[in-house]
C-alpha atoms as a PDB file:
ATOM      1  CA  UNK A   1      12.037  -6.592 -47.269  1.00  0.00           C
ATOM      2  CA  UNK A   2      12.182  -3.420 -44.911  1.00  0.00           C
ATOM      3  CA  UNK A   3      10.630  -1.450 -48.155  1.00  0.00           C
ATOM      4  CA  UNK A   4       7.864  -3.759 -48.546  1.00  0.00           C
ATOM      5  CA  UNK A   5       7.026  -3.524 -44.633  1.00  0.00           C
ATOM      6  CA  UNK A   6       6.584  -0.092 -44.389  1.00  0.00           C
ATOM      7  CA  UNK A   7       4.657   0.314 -47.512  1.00  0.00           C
ATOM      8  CA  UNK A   8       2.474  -2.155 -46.474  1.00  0.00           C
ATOM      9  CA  UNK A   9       2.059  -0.034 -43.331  1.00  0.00           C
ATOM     10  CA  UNK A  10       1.485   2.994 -45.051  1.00  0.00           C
ATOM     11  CA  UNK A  11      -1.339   1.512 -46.728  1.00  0.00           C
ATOM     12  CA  UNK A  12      -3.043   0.089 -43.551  1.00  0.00           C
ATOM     13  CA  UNK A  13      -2.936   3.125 -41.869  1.00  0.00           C
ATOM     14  CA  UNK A  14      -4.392   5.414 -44.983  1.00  0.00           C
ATOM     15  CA  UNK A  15      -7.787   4.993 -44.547  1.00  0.00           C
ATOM     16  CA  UNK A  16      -7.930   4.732 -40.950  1.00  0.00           C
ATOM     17  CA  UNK A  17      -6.113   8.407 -40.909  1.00  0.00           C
ATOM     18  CA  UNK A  18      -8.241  10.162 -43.382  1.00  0.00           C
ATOM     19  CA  UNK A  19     -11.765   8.907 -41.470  1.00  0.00           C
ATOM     20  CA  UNK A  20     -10.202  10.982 -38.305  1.00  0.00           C
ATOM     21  CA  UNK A  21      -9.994  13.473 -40.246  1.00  0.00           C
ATOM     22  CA  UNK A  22     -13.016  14.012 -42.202  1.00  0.00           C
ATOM     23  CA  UNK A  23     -15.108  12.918 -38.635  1.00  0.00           C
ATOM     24  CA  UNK A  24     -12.778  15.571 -36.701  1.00  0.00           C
ATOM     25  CA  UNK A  25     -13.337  18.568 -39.639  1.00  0.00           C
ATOM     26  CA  UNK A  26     -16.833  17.777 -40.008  1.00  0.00           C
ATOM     27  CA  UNK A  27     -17.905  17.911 -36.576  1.00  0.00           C
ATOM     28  CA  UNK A  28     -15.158  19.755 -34.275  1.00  0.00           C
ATOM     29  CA  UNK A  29     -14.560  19.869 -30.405  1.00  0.00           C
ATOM     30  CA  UNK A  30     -17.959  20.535 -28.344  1.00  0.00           C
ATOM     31  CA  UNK A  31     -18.769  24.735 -27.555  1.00  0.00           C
ATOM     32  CA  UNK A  32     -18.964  24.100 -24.148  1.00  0.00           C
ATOM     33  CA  UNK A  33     -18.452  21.146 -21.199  1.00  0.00           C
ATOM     34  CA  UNK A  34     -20.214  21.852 -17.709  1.00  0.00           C
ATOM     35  CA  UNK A  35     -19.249  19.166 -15.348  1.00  0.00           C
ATOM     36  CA  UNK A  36     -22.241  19.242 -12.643  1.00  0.00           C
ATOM     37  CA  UNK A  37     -21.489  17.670  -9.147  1.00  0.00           C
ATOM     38  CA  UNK A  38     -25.318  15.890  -7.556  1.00  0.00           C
ATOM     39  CA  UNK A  39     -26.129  15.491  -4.010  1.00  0.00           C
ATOM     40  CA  UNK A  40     -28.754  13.339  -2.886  1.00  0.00           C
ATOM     41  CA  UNK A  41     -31.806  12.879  -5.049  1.00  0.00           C
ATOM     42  CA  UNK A  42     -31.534  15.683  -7.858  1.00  0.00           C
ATOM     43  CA  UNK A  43     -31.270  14.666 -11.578  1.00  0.00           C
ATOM     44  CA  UNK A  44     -28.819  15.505 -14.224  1.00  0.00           C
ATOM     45  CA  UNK A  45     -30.037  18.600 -16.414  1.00  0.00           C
ATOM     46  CA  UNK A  46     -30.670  18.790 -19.886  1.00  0.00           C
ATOM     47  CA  UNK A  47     -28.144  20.533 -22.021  1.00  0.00           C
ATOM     48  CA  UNK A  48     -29.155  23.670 -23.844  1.00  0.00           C
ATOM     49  CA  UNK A  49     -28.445  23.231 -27.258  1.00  0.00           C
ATOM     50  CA  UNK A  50     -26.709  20.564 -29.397  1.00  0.00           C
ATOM     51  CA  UNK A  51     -23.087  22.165 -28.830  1.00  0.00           C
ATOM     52  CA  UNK A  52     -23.170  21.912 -25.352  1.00  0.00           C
ATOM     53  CA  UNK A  53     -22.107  18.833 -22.861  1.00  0.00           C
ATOM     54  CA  UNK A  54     -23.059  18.376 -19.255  1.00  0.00           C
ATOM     55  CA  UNK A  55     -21.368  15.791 -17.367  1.00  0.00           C
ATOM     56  CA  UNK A  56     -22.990  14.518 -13.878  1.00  0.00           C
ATOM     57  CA  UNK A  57     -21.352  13.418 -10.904  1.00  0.00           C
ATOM     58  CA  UNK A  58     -22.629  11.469  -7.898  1.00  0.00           C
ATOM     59  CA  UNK A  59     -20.896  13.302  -4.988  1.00  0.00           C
ATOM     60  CA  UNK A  60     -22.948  11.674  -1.710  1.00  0.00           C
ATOM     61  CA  UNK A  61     -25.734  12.673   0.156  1.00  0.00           C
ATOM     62  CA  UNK A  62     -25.109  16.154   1.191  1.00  0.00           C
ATOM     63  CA  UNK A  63     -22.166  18.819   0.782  1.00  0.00           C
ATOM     64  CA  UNK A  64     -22.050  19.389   4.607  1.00  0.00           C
ATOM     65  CA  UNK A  65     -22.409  16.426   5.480  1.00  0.00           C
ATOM     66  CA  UNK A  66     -19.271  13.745   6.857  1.00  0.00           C
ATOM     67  CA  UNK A  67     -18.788  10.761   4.140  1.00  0.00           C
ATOM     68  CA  UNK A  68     -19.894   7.713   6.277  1.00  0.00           C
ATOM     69  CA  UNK A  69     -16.110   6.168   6.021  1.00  0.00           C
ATOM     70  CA  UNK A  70     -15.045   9.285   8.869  1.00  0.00           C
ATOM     71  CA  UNK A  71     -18.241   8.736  11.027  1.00  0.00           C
ATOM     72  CA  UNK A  72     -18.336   7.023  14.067  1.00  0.00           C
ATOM     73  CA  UNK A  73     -14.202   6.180  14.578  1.00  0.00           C
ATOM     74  CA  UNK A  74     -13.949   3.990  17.416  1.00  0.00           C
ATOM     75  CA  UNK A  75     -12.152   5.952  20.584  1.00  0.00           C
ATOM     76  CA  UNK A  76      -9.128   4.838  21.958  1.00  0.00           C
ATOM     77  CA  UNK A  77      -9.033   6.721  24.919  1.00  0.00           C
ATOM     78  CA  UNK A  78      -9.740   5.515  28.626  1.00  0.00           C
ATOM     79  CA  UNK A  79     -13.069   5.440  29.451  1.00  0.00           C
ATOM     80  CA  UNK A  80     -13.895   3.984  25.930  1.00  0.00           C
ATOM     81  CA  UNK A  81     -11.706   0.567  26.766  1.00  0.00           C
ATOM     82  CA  UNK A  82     -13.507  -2.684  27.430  1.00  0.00           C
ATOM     83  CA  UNK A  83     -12.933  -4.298  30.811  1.00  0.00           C
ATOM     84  CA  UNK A  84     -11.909  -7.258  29.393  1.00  0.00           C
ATOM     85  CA  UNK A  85      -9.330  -5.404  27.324  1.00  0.00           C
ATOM     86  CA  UNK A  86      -8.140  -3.642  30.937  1.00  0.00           C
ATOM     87  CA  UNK A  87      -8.076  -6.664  32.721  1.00  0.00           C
ATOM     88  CA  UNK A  88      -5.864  -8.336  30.148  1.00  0.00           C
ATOM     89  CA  UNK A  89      -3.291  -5.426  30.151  1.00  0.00           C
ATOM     90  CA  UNK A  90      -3.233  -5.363  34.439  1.00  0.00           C
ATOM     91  CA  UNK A  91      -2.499  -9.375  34.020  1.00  0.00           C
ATOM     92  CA  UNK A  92      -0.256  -8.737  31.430  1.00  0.00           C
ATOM     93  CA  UNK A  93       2.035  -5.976  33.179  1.00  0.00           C
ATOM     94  CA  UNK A  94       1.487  -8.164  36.742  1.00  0.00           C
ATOM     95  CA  UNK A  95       2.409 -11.676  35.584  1.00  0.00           C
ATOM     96  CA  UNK A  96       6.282 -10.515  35.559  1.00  0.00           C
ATOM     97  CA  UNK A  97       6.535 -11.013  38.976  1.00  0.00           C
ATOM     98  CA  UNK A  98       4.169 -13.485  40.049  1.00  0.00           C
ATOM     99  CA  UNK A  99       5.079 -17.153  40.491  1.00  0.00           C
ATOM    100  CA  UNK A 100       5.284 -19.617  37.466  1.00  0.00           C
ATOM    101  CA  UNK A 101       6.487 -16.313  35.391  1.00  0.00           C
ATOM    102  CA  UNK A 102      10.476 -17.198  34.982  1.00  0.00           C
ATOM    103  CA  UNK A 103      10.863 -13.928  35.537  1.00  0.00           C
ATOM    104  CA  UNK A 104      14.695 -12.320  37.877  1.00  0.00           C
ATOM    105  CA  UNK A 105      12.141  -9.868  39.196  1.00  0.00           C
ATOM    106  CA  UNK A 106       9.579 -10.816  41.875  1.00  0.00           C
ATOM    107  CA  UNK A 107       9.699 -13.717  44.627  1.00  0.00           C
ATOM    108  CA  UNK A 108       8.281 -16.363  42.735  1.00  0.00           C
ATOM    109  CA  UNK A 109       9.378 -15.483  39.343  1.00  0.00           C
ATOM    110  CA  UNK A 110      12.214 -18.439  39.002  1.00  0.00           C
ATOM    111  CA  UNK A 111      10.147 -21.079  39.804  1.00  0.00           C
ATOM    112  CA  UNK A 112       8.694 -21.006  36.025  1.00  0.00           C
ATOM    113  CA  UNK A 113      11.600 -21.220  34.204  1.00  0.00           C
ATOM    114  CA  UNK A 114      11.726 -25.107  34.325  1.00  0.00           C
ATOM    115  CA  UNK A 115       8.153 -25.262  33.359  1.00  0.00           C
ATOM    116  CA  UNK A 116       8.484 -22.988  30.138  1.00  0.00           C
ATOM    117  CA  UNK A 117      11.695 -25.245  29.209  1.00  0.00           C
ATOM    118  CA  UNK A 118       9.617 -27.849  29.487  1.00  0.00           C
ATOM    119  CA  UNK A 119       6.917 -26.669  28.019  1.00  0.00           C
ATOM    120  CA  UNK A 120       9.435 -25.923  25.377  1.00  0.00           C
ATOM    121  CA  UNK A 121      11.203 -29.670  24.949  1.00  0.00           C
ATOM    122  CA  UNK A 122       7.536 -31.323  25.001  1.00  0.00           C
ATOM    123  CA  UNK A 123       6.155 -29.298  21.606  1.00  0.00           C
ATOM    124  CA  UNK A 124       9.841 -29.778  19.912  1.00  0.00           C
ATOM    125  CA  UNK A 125       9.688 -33.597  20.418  1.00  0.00           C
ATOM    126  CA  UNK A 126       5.922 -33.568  19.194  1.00  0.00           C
ATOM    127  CA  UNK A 127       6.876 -31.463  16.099  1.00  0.00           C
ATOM    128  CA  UNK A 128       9.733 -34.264  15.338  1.00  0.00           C
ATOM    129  CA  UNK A 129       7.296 -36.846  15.701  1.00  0.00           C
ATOM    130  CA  UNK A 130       5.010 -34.856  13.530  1.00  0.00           C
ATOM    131  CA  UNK A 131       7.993 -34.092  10.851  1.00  0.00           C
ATOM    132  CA  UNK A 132       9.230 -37.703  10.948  1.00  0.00           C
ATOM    133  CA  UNK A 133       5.663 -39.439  10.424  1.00  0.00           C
ATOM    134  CA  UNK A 134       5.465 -37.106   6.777  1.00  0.00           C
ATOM    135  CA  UNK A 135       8.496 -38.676   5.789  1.00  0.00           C
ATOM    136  CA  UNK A 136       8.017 -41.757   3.312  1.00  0.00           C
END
């Protein structure tokens, strides 16, 4: 049975090696490649003779010249931040110790505490409602 395979293998594979072969004798590996790199508007030239391969490459608009991806990068210094982005980072550092916060630092800060808890009990009880009502 093994004998029989790998005869029948053989056989398929016959043909399709000697075409390689007699293509790859017959003609043979080019003379000569030139891989050409293009900028902008200019056209792929002409090989010289029949041996010869040129290969052409779009490589952007200029070779000096900053792909588009690296242009214009947002700054993330100071003077570059919105206002509204500032403002939310000076309520954001300030809310710590203002009233309603539940925060130990500040006057105020402990008088939010019951408010987050609840805050806290009200959405748990709506998301048992909400769990229960799914069940059949």
């Amino acid at each position: 049975m093994l004998a029989r395979l790998m005869i029948a293998a053989a056989l398929l594979a016959a043909p399709a090696f000697a075409q390689t072969q007699d293509q790859s004798a017959a003609e043979g590996p080019p003379k000569r490649v030139r891989s050409i790199l293009l900028y902008g508007e200019e056209s792929c030239p002409k090989p010289a003779n029949a041996d010869e391969i040129v290969v052409c490459s779009n490589a952007g608009e200029s070779p000096y010249r900053i792909p588009k991806r690296f242009r214009d990068q947002p700054k993330q210094d100071a003077p570059s931040t919105s206002w509204t982005r500032r403002m939310e980072v000076v309520e954001e550092v300030n809310s710590r110790g203002m009233p309603n916060s539940c925060s130990p630092v500040g006057t105020g800060g402990q008088t939010g505490c019951t408010r987050q808890m609840l805050q806290q009990w009200y959405q748990d009880k709506l998301d048992r409602e909400a769990k229960a009502s799914r069940v059949p």
